[in-house]
Structure formats: C-alpha cells, structure tokens
C-alpha atoms as a PDB file:
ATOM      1  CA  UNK A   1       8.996   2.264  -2.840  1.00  0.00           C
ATOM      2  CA  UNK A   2       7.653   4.451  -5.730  1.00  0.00           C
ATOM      3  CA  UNK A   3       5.718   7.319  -5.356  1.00  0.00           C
ATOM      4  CA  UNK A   4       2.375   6.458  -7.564  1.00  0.00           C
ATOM      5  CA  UNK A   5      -0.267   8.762  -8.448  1.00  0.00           C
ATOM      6  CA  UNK A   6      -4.120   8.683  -8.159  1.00  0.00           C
ATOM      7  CA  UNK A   7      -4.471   7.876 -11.775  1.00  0.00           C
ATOM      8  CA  UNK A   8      -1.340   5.961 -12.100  1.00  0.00           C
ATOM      9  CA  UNK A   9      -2.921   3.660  -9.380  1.00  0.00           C
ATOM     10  CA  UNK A  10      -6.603   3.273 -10.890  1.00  0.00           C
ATOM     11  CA  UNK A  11      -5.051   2.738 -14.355  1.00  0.00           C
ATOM     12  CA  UNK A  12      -3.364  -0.035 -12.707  1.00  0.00           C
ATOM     13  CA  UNK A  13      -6.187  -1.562 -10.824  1.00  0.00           C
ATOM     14  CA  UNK A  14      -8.287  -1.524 -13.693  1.00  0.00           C
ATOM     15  CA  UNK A  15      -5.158  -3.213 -15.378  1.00  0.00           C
ATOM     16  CA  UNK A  16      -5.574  -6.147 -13.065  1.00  0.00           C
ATOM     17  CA  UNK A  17      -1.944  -5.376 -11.823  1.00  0.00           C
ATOM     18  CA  UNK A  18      -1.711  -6.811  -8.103  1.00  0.00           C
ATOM     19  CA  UNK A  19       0.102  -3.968  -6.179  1.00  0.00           C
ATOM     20  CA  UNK A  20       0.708  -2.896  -2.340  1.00  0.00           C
ATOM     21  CA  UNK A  21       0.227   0.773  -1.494  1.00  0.00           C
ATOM     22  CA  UNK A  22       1.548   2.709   1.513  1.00  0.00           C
ATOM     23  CA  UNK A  23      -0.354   5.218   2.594  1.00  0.00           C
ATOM     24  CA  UNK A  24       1.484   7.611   4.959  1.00  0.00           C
ATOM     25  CA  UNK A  25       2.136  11.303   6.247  1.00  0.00           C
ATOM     26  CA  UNK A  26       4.924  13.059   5.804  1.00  0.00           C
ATOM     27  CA  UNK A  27       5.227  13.960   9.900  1.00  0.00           C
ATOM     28  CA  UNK A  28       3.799  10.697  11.021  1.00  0.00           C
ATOM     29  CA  UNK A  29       6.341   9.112  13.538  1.00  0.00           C
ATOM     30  CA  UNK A  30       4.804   5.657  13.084  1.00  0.00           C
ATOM     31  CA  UNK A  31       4.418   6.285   9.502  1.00  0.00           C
ATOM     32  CA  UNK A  32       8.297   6.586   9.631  1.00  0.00           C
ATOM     33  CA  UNK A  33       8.370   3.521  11.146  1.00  0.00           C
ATOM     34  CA  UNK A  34       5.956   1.190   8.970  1.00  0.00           C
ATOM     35  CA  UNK A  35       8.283   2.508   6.056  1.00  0.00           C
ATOM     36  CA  UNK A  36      11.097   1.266   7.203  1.00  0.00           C
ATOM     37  CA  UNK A  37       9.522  -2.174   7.818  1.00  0.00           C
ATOM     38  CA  UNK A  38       8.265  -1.819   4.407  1.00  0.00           C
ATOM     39  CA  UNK A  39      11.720  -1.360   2.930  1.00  0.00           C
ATOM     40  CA  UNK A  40      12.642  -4.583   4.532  1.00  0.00           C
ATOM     41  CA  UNK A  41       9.634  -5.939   3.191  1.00  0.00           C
ATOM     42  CA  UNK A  42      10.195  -4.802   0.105  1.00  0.00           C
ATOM     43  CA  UNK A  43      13.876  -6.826  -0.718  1.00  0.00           C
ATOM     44  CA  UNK A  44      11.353  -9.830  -0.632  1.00  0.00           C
ATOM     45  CA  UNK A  45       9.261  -9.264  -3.115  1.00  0.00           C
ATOM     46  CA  UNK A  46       9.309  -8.807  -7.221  1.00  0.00           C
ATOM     47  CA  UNK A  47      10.071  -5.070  -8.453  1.00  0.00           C
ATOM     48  CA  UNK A  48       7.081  -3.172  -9.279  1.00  0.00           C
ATOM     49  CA  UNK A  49       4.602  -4.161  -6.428  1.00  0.00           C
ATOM     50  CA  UNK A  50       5.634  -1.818  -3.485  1.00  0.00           C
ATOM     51  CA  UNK A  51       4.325   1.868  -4.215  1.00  0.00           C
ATOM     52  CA  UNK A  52       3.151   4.869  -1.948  1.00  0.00           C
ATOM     53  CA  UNK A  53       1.167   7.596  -1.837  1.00  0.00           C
ATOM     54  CA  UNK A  54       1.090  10.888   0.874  1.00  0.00           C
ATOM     55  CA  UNK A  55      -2.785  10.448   2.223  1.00  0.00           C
ATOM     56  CA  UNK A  56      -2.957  14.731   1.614  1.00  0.00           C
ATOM     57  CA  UNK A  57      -2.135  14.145  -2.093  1.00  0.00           C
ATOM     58  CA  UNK A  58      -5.295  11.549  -2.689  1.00  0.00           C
ATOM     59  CA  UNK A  59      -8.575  13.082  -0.669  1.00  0.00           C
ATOM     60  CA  UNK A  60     -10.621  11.374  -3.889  1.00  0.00           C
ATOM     61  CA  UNK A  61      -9.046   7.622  -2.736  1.00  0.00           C
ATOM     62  CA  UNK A  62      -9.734   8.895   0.818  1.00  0.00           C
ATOM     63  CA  UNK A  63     -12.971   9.026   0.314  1.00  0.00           C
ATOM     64  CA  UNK A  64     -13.388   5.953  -2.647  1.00  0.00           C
ATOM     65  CA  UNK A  65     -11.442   3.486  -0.339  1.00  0.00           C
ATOM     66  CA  UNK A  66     -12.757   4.368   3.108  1.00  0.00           C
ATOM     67  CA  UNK A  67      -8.965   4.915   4.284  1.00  0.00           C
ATOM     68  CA  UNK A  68      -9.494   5.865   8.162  1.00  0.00           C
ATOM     69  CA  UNK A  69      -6.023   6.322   9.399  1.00  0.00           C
ATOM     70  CA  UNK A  70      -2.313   6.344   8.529  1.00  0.00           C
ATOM     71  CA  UNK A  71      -0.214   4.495   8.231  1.00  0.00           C
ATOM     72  CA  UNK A  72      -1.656   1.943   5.832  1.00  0.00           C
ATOM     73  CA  UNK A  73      -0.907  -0.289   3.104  1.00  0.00           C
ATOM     74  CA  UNK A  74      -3.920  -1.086   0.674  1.00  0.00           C
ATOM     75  CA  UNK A  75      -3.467  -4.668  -0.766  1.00  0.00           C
ATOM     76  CA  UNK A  76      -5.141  -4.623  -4.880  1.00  0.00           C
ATOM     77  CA  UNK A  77      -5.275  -8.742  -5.563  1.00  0.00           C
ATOM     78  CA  UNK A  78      -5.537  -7.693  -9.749  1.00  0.00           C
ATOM     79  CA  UNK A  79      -9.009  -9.290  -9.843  1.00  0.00           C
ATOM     80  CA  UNK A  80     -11.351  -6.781  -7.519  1.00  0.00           C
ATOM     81  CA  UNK A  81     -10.800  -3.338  -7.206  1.00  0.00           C
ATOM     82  CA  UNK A  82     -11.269  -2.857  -3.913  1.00  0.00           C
ATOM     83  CA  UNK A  83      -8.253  -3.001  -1.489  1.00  0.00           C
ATOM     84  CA  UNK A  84      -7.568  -4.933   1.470  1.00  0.00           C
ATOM     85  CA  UNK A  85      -6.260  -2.260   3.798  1.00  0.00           C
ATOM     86  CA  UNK A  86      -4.182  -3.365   6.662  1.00  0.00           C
ATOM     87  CA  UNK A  87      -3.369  -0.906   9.271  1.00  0.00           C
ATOM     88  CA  UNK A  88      -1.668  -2.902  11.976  1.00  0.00           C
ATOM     89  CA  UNK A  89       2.259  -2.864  11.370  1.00  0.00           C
ATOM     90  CA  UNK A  90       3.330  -5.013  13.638  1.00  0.00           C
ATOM     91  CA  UNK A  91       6.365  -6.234  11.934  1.00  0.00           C
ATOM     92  CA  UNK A  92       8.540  -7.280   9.050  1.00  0.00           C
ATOM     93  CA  UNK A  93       7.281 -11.075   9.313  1.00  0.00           C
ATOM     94  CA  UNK A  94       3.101  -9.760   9.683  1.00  0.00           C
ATOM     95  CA  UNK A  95       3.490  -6.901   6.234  1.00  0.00           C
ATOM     96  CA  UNK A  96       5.433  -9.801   4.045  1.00  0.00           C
ATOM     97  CA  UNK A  97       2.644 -12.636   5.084  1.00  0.00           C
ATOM     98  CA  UNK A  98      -0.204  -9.738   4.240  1.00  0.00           C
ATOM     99  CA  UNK A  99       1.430  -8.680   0.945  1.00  0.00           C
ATOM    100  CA  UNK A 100       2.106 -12.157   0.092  1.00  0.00           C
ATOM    101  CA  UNK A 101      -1.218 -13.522   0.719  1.00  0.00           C
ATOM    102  CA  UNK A 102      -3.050 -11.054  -1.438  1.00  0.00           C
ATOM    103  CA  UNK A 103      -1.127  -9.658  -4.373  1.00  0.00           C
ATOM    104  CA  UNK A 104       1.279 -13.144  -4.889  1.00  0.00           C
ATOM    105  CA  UNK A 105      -1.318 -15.277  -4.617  1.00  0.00           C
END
C-alpha cells in the first residue's frame, strides 16, 4: 500500500479514479492486523488502487468523511465522492468482496 496524501486523495476523487483507502494508527494492534489482511488483499487487485493514510495526518478528512474509528478502509467508486467506509475486517475473503464490489465494478 502507498502512503497518499489529503490532496493527493481529493485530486483523485475529483479525478473519478476508483481507489481503496486504509485508514489506520500507527499503535493500533488491530490496525496491524487489518494491514496485513490488506496486503493479502492487495496481490488481488490492479496496482494503483490500495493506498493509506495515518488518521492523525488527515483531521480535515476526519471531519469531511465522518471517519469514527480505526481501522478503516474508505471505498471511492470514481463516480461520487463520498466513500463507502467499511470498518469490520473480518477477513481476507470479506475486504476483497468489499473492494471489489465498489471500486471494480
């Protein structure tokens, strides 16, 4: 995953670029864990979708986006520009079947 900055991420959203963003903390244990599904996750998919972002580094998306906990990934489908956030990361199969049905659809 690529680190992706605020601007680098509304650029792309105005774009129309479909992307997946993981949200995370640095000290987060499940946050840990979520990335490593995520790295699984992200073998399966096209180059360029996958990015992330440290939730201290973006208060302005906190805010824009509603995010209300960590981890997350916020799904951009390249037509609205407001994310589908999903927060349950339950495993490999459920993250690949969320990112799939929203940004490769």
């Amino acid at each position: 995953m690529k680190p992706i900055t605020s601007k680098m991420l509304m650029r792309s959203v105005w774009e129309g670029m479909p992307q997946a963003v993981f949200i995370y903390t640095p000290l987060c244990g499940t946050c840990a864990a979520a990335r490593r599904m995520l790295e699984v996750v992200e073998h399966m998919l096209p180059e360029g979708i996958l990015f992330e972002m440290n939730i201290h580094d973006i208060p302005e998306l906190v805010q824009q986006f509603k995010i209300s906990s960590v981890p997350a990934v916020m799904l951009f489908d390249g037509q609205l520009d407001v994310p589908k956030m999903v927060y349950r990361m339950s495993s490999v199969e459920h993250l690949l079947s969320e990112i799939r049905k929203v940004v490769l659809k």
